[in-house]
PDB file of N, CA and C in Angstrom:
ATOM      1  N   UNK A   1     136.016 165.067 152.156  1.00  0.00           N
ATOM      2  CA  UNK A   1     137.061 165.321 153.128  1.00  0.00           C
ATOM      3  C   UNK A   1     136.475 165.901 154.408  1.00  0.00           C
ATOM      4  N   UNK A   2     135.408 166.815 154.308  1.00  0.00           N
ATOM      5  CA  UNK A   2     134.631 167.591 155.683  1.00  0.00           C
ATOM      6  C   UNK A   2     134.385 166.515 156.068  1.00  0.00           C
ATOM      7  N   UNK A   3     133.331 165.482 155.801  1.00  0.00           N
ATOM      8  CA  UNK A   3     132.921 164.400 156.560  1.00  0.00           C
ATOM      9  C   UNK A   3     133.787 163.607 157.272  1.00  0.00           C
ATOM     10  N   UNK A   4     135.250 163.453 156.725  1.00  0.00           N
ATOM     11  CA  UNK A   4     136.173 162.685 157.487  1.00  0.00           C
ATOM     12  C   UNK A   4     136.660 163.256 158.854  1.00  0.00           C
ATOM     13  N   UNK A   5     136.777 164.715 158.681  1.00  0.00           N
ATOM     14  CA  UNK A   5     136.900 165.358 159.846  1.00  0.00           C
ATOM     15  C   UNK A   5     136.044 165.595 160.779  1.00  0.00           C
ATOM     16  N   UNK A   6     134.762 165.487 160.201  1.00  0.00           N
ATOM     17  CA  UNK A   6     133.191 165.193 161.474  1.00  0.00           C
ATOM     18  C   UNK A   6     133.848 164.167 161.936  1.00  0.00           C
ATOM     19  N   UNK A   7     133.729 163.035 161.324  1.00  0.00           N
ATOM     20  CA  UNK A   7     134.315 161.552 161.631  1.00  0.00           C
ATOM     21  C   UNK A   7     134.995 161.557 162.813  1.00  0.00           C
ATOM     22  N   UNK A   8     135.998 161.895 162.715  1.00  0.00           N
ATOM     23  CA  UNK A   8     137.631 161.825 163.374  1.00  0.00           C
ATOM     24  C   UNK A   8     137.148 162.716 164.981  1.00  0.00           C
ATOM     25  N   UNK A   9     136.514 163.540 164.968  1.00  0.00           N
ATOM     26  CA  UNK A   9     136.195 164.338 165.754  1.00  0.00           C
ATOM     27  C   UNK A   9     135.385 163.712 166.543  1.00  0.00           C
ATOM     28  N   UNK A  10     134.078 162.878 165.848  1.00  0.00           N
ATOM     29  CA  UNK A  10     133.318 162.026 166.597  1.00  0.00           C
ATOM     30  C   UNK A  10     133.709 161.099 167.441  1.00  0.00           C
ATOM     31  N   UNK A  11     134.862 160.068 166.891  1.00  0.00           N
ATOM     32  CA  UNK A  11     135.605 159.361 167.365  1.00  0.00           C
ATOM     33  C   UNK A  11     136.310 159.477 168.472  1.00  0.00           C
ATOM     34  N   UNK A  12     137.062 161.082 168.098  1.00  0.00           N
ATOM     35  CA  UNK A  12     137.733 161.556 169.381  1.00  0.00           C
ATOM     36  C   UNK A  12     136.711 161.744 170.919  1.00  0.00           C
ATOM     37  N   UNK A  13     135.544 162.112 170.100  1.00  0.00           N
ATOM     38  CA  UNK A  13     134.721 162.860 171.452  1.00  0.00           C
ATOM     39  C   UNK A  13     134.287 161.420 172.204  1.00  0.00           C
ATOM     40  N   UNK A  14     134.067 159.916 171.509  1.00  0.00           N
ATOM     41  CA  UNK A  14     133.615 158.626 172.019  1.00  0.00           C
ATOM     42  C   UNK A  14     134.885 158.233 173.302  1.00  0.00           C
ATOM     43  N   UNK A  15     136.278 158.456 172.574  1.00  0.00           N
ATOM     44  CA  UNK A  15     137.004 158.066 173.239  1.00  0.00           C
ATOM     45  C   UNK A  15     137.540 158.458 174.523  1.00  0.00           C
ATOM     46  N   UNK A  16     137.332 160.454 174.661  1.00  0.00           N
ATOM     47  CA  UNK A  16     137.608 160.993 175.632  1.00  0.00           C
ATOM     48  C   UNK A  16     136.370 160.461 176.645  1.00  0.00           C
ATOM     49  N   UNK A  17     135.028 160.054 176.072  1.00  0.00           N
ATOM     50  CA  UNK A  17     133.879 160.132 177.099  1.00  0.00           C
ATOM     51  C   UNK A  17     134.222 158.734 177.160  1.00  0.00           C
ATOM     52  N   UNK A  18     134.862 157.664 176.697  1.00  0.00           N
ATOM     53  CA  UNK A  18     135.159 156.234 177.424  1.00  0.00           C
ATOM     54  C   UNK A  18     135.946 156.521 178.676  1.00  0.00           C
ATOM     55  N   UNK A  19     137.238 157.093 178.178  1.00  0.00           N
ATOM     56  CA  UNK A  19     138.376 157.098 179.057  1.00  0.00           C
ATOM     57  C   UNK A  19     138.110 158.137 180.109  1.00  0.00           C
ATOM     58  N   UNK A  20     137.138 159.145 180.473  1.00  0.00           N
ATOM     59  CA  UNK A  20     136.471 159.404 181.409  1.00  0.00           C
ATOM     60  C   UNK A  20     135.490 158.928 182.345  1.00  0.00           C
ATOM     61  N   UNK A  21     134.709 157.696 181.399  1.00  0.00           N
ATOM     62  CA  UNK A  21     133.880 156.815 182.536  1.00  0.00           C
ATOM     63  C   UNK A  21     134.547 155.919 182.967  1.00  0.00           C
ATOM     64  N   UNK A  22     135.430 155.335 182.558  1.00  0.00           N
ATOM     65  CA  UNK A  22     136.233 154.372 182.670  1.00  0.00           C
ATOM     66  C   UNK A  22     137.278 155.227 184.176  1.00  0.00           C
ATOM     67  N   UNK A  23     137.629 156.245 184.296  1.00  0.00           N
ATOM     68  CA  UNK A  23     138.306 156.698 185.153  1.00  0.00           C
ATOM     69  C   UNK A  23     137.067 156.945 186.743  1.00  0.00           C
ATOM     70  N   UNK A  24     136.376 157.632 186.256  1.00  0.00           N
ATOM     71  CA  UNK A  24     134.680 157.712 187.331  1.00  0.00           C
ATOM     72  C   UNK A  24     134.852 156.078 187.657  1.00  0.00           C
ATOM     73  N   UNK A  25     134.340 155.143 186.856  1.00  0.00           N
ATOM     74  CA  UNK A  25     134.350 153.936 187.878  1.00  0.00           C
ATOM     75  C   UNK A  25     135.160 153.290 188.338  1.00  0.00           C
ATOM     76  N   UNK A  26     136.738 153.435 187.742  1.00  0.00           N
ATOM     77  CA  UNK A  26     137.960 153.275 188.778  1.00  0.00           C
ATOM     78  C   UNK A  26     138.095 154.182 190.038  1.00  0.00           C
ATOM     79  N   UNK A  27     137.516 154.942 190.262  1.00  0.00           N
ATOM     80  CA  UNK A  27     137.488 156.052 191.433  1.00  0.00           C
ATOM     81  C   UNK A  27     136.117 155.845 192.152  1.00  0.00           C
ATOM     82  N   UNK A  28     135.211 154.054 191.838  1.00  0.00           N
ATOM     83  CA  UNK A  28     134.207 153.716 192.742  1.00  0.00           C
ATOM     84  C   UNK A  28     132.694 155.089 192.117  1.00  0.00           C
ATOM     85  N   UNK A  29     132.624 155.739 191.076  1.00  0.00           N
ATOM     86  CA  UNK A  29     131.532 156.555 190.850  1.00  0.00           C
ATOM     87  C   UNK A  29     131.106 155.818 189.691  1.00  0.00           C
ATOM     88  N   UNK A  30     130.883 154.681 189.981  1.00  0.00           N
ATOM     89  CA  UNK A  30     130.127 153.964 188.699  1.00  0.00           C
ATOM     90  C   UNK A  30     128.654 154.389 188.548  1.00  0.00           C
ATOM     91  N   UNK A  31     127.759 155.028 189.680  1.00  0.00           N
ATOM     92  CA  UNK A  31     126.588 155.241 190.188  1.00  0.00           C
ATOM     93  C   UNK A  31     126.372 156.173 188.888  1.00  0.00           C
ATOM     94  N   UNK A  32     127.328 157.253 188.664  1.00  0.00           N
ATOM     95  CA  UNK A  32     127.328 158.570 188.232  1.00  0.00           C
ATOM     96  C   UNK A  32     127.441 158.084 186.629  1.00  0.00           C
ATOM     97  N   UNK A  33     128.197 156.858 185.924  1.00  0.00           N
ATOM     98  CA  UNK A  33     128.724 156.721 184.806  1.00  0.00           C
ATOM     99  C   UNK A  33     127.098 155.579 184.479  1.00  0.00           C
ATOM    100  N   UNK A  34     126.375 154.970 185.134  1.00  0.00           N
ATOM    101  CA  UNK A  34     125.643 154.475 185.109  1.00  0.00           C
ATOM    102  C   UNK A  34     123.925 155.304 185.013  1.00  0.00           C
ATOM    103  N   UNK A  35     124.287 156.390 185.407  1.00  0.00           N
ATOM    104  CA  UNK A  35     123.347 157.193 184.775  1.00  0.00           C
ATOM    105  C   UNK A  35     123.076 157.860 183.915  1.00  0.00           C
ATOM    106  N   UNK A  36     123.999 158.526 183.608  1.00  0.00           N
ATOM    107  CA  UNK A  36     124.315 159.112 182.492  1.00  0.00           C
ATOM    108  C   UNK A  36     123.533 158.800 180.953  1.00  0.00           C
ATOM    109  N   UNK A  37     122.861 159.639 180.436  1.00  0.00           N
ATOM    110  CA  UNK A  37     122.096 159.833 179.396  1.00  0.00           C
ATOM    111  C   UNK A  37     121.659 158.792 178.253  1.00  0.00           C
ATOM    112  N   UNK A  38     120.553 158.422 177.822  1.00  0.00           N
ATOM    113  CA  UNK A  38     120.931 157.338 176.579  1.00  0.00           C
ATOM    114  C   UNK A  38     121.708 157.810 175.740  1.00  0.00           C
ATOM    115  N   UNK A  39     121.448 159.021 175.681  1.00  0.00           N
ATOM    116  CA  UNK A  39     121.970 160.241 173.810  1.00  0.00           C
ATOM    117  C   UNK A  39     123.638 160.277 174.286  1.00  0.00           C
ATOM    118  N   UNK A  40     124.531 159.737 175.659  1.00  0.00           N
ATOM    119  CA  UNK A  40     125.344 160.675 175.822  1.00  0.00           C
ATOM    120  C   UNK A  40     126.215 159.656 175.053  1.00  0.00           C
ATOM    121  N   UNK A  41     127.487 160.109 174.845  1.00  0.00           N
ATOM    122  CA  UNK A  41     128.442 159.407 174.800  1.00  0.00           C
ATOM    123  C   UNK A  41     129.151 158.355 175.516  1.00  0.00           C
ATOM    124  N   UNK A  42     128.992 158.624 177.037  1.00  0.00           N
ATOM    125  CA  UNK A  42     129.262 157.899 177.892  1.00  0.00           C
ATOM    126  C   UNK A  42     128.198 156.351 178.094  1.00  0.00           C
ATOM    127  N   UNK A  43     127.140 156.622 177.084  1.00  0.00           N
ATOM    128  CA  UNK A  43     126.093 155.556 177.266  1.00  0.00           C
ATOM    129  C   UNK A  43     126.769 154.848 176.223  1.00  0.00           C
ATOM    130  N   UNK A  44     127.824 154.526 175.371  1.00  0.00           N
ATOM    131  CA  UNK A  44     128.507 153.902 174.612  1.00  0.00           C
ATOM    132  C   UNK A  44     129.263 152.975 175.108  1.00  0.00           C
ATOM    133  N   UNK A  45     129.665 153.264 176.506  1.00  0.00           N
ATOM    134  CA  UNK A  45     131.042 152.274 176.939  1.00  0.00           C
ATOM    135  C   UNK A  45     130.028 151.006 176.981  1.00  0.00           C
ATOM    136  N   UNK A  46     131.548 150.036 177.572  1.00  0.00           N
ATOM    137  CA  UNK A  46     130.669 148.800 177.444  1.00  0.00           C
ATOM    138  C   UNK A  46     130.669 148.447 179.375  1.00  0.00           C
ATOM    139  N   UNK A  47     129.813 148.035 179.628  1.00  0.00           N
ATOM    140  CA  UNK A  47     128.909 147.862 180.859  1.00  0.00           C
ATOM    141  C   UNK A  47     130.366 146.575 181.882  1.00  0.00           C
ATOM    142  N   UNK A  48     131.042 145.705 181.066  1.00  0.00           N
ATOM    143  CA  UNK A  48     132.053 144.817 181.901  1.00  0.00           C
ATOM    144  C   UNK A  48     133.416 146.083 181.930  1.00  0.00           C
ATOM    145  N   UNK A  49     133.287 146.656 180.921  1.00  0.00           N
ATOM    146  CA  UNK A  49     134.424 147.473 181.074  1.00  0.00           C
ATOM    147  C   UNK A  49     135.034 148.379 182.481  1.00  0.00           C
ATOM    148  N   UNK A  50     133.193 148.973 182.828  1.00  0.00           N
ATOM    149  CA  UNK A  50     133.223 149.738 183.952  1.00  0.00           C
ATOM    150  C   UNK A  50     133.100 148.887 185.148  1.00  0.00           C
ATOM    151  N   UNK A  51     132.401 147.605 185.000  1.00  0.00           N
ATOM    152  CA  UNK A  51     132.912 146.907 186.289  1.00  0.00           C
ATOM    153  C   UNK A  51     134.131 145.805 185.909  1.00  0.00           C
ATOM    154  N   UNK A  52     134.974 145.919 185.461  1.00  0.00           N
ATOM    155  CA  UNK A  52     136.336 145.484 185.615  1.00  0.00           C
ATOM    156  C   UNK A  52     137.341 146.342 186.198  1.00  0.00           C
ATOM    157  N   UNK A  53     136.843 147.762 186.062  1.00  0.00           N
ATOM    158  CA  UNK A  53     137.888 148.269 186.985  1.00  0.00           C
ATOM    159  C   UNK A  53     137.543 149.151 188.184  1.00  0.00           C
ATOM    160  N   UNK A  54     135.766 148.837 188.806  1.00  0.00           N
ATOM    161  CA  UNK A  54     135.357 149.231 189.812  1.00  0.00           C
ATOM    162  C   UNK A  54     136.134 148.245 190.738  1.00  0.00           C
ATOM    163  N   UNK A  55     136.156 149.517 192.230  1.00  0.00           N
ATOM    164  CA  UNK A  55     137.175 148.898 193.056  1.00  0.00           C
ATOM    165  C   UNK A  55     136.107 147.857 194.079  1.00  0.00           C
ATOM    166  N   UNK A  56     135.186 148.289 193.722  1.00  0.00           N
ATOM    167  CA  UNK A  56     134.544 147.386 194.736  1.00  0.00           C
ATOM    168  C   UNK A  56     133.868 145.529 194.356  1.00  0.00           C
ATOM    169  N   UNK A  57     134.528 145.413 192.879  1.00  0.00           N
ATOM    170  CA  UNK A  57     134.058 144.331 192.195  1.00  0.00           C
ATOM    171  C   UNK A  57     134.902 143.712 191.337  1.00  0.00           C
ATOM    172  N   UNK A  58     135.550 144.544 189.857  1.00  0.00           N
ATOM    173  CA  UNK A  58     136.376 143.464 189.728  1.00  0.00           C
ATOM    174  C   UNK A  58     136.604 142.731 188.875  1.00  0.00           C
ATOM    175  N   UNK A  59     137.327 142.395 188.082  1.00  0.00           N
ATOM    176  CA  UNK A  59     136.676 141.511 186.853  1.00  0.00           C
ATOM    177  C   UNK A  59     135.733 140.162 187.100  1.00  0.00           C
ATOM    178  N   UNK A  60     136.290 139.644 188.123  1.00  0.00           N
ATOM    179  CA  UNK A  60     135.531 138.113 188.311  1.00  0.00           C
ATOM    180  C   UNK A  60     133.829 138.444 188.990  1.00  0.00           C
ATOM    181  N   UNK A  61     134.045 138.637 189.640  1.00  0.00           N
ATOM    182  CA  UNK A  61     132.717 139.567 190.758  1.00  0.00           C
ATOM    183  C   UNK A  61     132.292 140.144 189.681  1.00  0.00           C
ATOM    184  N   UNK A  62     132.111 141.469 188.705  1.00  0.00           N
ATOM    185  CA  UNK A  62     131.871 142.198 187.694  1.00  0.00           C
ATOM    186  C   UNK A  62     131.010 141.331 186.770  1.00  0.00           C
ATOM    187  N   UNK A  63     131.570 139.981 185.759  1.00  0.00           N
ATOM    188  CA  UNK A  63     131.126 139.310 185.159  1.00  0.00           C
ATOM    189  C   UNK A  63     129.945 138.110 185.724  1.00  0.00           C
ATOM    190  N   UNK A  64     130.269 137.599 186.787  1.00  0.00           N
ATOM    191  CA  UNK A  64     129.042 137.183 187.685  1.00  0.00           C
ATOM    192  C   UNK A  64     128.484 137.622 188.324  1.00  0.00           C
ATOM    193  N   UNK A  65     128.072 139.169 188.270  1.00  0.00           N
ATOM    194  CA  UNK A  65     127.515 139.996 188.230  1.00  0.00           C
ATOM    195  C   UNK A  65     126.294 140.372 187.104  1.00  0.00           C
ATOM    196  N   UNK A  66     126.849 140.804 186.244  1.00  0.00           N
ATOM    197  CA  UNK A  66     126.320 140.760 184.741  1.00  0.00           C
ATOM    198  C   UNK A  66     125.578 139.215 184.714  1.00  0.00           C
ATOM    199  N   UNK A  67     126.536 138.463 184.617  1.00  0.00           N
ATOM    200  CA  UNK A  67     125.564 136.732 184.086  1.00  0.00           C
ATOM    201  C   UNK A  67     124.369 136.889 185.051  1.00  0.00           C
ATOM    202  N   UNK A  68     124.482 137.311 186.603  1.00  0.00           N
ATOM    203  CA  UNK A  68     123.136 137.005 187.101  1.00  0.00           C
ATOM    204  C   UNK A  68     121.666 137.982 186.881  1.00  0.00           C
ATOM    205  N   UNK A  69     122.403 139.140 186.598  1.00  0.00           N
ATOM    206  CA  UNK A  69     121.436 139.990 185.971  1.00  0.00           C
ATOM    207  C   UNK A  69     120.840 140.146 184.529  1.00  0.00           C
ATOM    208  N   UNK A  70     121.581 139.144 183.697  1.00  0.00           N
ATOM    209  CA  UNK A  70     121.190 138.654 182.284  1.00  0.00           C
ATOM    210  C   UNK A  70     121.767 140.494 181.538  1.00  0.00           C
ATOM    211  N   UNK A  71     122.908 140.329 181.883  1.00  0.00           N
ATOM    212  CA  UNK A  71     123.218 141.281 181.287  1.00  0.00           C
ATOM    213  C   UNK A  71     124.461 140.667 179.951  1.00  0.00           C
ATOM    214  N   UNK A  72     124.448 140.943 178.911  1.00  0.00           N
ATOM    215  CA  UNK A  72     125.267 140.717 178.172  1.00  0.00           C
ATOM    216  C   UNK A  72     126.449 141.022 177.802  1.00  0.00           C
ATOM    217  N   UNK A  73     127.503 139.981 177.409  1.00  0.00           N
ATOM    218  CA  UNK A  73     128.846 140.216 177.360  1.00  0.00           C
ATOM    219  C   UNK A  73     128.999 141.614 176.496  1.00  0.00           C
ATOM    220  N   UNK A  74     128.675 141.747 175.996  1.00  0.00           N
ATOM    221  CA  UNK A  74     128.908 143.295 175.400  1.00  0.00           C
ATOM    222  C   UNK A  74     127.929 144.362 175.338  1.00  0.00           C
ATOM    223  N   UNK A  75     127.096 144.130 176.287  1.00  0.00           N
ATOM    224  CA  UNK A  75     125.884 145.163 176.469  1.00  0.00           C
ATOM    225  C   UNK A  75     126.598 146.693 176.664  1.00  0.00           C
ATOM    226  N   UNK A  76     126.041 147.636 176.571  1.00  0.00           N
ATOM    227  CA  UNK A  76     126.619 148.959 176.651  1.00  0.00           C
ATOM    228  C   UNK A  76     125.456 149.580 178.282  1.00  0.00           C
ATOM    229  N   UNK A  77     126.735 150.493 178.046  1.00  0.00           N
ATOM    230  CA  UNK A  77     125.643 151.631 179.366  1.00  0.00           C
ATOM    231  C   UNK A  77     123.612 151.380 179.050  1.00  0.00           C
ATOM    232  N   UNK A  78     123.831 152.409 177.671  1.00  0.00           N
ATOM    233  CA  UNK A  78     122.855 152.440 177.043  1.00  0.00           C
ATOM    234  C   UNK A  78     121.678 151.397 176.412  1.00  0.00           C
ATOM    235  N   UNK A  79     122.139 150.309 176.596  1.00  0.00           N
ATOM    236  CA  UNK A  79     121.221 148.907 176.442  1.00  0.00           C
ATOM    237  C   UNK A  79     120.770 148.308 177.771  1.00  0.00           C
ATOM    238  N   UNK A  80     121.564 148.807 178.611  1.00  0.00           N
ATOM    239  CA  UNK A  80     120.637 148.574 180.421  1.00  0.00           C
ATOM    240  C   UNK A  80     119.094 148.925 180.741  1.00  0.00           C
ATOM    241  N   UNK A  81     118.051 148.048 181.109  1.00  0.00           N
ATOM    242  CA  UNK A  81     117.103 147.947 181.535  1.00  0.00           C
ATOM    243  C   UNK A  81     117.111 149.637 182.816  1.00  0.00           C
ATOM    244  N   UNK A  82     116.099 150.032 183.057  1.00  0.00           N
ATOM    245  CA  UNK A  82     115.619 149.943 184.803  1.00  0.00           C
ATOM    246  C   UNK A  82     116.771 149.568 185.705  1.00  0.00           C
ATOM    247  N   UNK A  83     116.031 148.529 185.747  1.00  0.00           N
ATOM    248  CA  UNK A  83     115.899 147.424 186.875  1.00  0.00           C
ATOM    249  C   UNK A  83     117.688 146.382 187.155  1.00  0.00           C
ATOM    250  N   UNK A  84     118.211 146.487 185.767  1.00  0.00           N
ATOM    251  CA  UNK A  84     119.421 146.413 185.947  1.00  0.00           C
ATOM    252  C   UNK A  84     120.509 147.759 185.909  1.00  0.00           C
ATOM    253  N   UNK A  85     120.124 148.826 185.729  1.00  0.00           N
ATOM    254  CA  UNK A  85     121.043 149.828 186.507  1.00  0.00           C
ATOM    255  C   UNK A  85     120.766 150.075 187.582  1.00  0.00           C
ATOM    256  N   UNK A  86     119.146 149.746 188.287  1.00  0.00           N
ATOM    257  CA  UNK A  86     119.261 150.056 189.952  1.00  0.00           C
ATOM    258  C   UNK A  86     119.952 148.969 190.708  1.00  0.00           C
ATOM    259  N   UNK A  87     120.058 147.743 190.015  1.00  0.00           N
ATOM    260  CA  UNK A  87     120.786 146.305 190.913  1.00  0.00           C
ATOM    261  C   UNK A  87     122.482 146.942 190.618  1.00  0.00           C
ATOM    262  N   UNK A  88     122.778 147.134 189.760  1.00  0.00           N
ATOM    263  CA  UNK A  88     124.516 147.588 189.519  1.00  0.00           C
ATOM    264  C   UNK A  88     124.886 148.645 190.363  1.00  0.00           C
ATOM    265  N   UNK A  89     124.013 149.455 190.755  1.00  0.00           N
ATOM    266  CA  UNK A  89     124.152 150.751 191.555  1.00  0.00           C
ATOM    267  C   UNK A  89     124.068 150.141 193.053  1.00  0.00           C
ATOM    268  N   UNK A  90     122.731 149.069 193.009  1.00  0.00           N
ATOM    269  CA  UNK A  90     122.739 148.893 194.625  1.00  0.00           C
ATOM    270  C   UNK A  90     123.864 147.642 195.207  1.00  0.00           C
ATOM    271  N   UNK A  91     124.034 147.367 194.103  1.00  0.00           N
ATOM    272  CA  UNK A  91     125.479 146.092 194.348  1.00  0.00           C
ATOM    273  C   UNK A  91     126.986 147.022 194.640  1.00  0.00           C
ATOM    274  N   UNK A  92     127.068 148.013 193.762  1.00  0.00           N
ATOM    275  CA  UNK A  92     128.367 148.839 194.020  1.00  0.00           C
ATOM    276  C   UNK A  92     128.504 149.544 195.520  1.00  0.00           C
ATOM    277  N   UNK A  93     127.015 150.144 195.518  1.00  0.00           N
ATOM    278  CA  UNK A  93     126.643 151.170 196.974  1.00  0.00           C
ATOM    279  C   UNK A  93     127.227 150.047 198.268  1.00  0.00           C
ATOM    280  N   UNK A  94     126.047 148.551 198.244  1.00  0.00           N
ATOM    281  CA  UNK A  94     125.967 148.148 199.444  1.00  0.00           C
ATOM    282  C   UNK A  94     126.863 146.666 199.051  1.00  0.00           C
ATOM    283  N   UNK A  95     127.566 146.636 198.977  1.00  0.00           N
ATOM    284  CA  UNK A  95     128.522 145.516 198.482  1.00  0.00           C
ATOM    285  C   UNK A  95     128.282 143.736 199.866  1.00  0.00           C
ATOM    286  N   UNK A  96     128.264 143.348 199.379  1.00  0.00           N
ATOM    287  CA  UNK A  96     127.475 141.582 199.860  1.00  0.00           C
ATOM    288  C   UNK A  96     128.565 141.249 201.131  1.00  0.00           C
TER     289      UNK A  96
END
């Protein structure tokens, strides 16, 4: 029964740190949700999630985004290269 309540707790803490990055990159601070820790929680969300509701991109823009950076349909924060969180950061910053 203790373990179910670690559980439940864990769960809770994934969901508050989604629905907090998820709010950061609706408010254009994807920079900030994109850095954020491998270990953190926030390195859990999933990577189209936060650009579907960045204002500067979008779902359509967002996903041909990702395809050109060989980023995967369900890649997470935390499975990002380098080199593809500095292109997501410099695509959000300096927009085309």
């Amino acid at each position: 029964m203790e373990s179910t309540n670690t559980d439940m707790e864990v769960v809770a803490q994934l969901r508050t740190a989604r629905v907090a990055a998820v709010l950061e990159s609706s408010k254009g601070n994807l920079a900030s949700v994109l850095e954020a820790s491998h270990t953190s929680f926030e390195a859990q969300v999933y990577v189209v999630k936060l650009l579907d509701v960045s204002p500067r991109l979008g779902k359509v823009a967002g996903r041909r985004l990702m395809a050109e950076l060989g980023i995967g349909a369900l890649a997470r924060v935390r499975d990002l290269t380098e080199q593809q969180r500095r292109a997501l950061i410099d695509v959000v910053e300096n927009p085309r």
